[in-house]
N, C-alpha and C. Protein backbone atom coordinates (compact mmCIF):
# COMPACT_ATOMS: atom_id res chain seq x y z
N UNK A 1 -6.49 14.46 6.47
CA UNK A 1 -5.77 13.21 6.31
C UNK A 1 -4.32 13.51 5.97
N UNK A 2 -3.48 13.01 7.11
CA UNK A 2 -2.09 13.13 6.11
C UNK A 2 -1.11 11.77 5.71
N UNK A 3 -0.96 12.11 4.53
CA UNK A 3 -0.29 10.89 3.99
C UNK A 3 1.55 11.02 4.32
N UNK A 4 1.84 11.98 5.53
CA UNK A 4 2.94 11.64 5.67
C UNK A 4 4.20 10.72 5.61
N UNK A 5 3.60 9.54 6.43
CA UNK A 5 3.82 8.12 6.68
C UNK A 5 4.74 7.69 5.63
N UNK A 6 4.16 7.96 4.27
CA UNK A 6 4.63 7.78 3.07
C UNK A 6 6.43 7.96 2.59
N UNK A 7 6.08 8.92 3.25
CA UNK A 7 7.29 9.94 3.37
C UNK A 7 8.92 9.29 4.03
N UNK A 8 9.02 8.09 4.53
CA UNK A 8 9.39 7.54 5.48
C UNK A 8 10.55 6.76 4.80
N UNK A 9 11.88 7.01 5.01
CA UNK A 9 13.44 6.21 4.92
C UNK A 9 13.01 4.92 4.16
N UNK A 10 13.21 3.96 3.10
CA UNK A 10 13.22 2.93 2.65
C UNK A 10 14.46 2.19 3.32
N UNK A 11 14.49 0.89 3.53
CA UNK A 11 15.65 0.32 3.94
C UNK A 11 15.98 -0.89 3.04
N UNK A 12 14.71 -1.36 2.39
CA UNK A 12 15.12 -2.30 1.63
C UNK A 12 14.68 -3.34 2.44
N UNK A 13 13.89 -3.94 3.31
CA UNK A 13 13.70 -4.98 4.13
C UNK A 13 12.55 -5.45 3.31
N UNK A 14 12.58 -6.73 2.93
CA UNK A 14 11.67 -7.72 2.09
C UNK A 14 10.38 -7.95 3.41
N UNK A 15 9.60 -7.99 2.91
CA UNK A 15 8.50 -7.98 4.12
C UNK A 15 7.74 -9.78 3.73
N UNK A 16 7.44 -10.69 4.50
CA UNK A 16 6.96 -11.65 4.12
C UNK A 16 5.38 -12.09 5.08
N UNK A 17 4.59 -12.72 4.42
CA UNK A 17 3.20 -12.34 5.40
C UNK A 17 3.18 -13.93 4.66
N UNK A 18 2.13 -14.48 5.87
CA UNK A 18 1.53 -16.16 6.00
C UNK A 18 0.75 -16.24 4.46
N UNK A 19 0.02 -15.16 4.40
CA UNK A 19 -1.48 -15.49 2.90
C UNK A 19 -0.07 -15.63 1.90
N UNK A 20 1.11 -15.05 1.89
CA UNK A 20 1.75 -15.52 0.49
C UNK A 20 2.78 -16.08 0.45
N UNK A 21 2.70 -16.95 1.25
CA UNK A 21 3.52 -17.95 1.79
C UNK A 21 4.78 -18.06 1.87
N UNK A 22 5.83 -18.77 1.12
CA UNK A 22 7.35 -18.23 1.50
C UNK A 22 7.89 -16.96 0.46
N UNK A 23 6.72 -16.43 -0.34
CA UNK A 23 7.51 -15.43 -1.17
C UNK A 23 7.20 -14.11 -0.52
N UNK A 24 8.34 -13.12 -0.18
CA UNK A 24 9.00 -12.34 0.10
C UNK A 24 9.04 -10.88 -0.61
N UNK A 25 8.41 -10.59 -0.19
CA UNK A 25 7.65 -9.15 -1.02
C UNK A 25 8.82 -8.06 -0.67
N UNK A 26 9.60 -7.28 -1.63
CA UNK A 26 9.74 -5.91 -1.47
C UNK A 26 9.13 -5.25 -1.54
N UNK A 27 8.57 -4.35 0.03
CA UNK A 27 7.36 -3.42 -0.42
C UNK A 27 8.43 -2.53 -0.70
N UNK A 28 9.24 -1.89 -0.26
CA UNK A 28 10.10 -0.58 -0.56
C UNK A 28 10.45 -0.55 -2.10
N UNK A 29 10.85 -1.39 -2.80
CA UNK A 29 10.59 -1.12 -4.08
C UNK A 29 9.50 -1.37 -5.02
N UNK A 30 8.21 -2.08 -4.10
CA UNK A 30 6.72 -1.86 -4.50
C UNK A 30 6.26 -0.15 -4.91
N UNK A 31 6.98 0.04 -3.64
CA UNK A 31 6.11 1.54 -3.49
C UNK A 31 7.27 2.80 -4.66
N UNK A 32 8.38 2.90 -4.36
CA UNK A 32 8.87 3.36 -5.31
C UNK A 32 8.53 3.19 -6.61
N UNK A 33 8.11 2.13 -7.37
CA UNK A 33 7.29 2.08 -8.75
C UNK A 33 6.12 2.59 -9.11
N UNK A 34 5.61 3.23 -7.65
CA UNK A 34 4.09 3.47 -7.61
C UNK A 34 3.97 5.35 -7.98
N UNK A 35 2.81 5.72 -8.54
CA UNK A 35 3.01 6.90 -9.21
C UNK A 35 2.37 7.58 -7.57
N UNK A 36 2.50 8.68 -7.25
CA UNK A 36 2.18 9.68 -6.02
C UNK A 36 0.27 9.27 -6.10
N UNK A 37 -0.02 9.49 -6.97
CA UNK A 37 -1.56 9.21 -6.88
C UNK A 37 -1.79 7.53 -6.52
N UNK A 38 -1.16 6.25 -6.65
CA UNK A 38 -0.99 5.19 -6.41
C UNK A 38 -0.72 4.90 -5.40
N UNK A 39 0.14 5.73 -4.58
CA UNK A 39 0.63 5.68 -3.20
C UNK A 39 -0.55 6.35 -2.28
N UNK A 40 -1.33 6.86 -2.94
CA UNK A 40 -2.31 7.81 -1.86
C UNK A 40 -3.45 6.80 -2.21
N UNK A 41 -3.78 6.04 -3.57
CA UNK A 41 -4.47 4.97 -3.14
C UNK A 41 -4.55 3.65 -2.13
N UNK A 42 -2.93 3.41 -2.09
CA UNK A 42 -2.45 2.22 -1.46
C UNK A 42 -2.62 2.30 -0.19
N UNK A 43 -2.43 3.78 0.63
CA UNK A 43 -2.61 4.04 1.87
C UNK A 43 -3.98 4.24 2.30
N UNK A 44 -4.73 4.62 1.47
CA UNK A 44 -6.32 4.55 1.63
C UNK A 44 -6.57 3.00 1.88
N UNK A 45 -6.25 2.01 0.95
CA UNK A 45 -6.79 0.68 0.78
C UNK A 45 -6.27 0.15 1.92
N UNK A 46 -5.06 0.35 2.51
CA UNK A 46 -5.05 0.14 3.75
C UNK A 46 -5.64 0.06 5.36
N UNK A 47 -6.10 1.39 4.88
CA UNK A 47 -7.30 1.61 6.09
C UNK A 47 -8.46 1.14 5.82
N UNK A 48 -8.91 0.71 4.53
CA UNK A 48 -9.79 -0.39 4.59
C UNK A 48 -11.03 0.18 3.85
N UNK A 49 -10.54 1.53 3.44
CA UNK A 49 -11.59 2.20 2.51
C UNK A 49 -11.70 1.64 1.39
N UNK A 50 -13.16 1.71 0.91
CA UNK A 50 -14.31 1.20 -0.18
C UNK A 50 -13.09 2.01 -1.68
N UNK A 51 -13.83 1.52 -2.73
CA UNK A 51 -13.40 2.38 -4.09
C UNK A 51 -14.30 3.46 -3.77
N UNK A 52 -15.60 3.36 -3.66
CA UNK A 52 -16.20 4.62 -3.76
C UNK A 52 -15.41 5.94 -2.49
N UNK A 53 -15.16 5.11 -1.56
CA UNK A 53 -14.62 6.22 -0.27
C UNK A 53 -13.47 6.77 -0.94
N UNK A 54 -12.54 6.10 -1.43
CA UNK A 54 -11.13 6.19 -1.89
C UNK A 54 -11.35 7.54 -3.08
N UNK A 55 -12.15 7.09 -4.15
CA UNK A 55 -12.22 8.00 -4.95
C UNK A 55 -13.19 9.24 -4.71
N UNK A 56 -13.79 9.48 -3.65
CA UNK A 56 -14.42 10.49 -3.01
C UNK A 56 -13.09 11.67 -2.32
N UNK A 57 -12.36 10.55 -1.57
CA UNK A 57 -11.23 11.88 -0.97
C UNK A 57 -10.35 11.82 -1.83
N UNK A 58 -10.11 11.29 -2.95
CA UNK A 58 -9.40 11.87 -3.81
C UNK A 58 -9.43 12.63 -5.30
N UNK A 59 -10.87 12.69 -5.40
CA UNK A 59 -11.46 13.43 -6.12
C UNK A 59 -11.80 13.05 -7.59
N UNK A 60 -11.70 11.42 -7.59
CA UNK A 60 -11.22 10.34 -8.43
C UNK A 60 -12.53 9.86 -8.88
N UNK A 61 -12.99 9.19 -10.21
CA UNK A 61 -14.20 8.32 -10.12
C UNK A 61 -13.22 6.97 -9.50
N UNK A 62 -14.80 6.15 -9.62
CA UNK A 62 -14.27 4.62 -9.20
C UNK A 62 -13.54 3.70 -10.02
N UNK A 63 -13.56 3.79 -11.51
CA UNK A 63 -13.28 3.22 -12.56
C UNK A 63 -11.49 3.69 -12.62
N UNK A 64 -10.97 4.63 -12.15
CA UNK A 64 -9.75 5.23 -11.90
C UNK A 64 -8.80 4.61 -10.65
N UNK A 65 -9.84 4.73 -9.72
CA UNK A 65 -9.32 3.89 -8.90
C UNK A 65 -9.36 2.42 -8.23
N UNK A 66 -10.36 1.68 -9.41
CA UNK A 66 -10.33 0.42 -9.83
C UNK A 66 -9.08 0.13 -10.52
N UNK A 67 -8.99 0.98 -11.64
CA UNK A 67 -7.40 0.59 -11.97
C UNK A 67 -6.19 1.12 -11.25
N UNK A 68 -5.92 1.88 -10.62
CA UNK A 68 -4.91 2.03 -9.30
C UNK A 68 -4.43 0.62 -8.59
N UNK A 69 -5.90 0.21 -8.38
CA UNK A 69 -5.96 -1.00 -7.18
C UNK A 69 -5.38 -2.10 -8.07
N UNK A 70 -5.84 -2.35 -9.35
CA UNK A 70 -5.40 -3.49 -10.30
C UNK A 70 -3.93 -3.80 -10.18
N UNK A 71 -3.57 -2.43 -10.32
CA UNK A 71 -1.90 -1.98 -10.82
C UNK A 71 -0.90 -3.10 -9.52
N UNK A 72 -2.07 -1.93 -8.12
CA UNK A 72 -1.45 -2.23 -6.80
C UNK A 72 -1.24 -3.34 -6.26
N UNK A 73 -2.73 -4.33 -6.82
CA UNK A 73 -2.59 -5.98 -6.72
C UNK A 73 -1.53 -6.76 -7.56
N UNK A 74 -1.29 -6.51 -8.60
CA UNK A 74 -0.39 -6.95 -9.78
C UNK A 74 1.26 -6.65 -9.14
N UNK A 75 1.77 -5.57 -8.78
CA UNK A 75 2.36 -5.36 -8.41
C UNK A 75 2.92 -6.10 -7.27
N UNK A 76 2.16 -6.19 -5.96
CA UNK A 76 2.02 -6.93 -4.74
C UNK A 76 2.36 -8.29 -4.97
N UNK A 77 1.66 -9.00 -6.12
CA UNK A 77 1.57 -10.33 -6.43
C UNK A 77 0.46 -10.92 -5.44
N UNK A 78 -0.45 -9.43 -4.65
CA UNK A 78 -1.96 -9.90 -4.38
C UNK A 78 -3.00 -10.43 -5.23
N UNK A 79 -3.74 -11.57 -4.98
CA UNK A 79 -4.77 -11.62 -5.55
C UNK A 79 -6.11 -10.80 -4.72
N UNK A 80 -6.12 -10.39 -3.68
CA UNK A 80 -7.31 -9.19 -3.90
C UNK A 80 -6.83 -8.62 -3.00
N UNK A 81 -8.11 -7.21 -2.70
CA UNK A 81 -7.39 -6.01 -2.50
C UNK A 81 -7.09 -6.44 -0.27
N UNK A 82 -7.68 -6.97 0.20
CA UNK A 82 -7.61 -7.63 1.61
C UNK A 82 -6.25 -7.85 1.92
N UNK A 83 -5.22 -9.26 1.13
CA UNK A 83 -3.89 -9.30 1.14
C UNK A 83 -3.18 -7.96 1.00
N UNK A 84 -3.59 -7.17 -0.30
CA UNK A 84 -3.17 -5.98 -0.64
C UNK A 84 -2.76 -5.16 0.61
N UNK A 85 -4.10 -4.91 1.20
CA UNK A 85 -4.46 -4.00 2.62
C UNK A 85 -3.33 -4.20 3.80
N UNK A 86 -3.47 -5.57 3.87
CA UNK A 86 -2.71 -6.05 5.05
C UNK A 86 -1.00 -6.20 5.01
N UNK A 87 -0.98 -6.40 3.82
CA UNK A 87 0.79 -6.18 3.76
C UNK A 87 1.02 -4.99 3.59
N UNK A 88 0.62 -4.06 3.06
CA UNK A 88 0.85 -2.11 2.86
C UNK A 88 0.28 -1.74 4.39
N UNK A 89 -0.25 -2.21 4.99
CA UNK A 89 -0.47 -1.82 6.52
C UNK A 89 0.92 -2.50 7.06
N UNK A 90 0.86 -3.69 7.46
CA UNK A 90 1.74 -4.37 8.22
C UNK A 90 3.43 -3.41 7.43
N UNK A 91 3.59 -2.84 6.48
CA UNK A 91 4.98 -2.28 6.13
C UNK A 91 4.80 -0.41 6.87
N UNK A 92 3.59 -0.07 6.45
CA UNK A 92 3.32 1.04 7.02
C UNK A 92 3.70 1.60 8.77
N UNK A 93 3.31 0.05 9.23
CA UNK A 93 3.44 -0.25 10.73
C UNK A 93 5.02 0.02 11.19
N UNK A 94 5.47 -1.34 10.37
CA UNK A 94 6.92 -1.60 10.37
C UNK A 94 7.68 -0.22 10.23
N UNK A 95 7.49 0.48 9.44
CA UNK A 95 8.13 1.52 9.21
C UNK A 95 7.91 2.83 9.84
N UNK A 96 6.71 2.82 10.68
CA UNK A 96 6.69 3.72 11.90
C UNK A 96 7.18 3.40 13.13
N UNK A 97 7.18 2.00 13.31
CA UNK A 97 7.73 1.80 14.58
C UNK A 97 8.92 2.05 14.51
N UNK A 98 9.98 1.97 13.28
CA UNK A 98 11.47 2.24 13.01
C UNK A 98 11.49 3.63 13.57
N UNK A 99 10.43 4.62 12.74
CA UNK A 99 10.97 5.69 12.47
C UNK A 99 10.92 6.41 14.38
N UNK A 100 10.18 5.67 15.06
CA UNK A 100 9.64 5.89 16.87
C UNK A 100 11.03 5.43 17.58
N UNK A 101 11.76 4.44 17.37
CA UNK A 101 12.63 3.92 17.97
C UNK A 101 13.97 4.31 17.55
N UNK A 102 14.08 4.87 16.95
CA UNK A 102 15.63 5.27 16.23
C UNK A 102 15.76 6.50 15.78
């Protein structure tokens, strides 16, 4: 698995999705607040992996990365981890297609 992706130019572009209606998420300074082990959760929860999957490849119990996810929802201003998923995907996206085209 590589969490390269991660790795990727911030620009500062507020990302906004329909489930949270007109408020305007900075993921780029979402993810900068996030500790390296938080960011390797966030990209897991993305792909849609379980707590138990998540804390299996990362060598984590579930109770660890129950609170990761808490942090990650709180942060987001998600109420569960689905919204969570889909806006850290949909920025993940965004920010590969940048990094393909330019």
């Amino acid at each position: 698995m590589s969490l390269s992706v991660l790795n990727i130019a911030t620009d500062e572009k507020p990302v906004s999705n329909s489930f949270l209606g007109s408020q305007a998420i900075n993921v780029d300074t979402f993810l900068t607040d996030l500790t390296k082990q938080q960011m390797k959760v966030a990209l897991l929860l993305s792909q849609g992996h379980s707590n138990k999957v998540i804390g299996y490849e990362l060598r984590k119990s579930q109770a660890t990365i129950k609170a990761h996810i808490s942090v990650i929802l709180r942060q987001l201003g998600c109420t569960n981890r689905t919204q969570a998923a889909l806006l850290i995907f949909q920025w993940l996206s965004m920010k590969s297609g940048q990094t393909t085209t330019g």
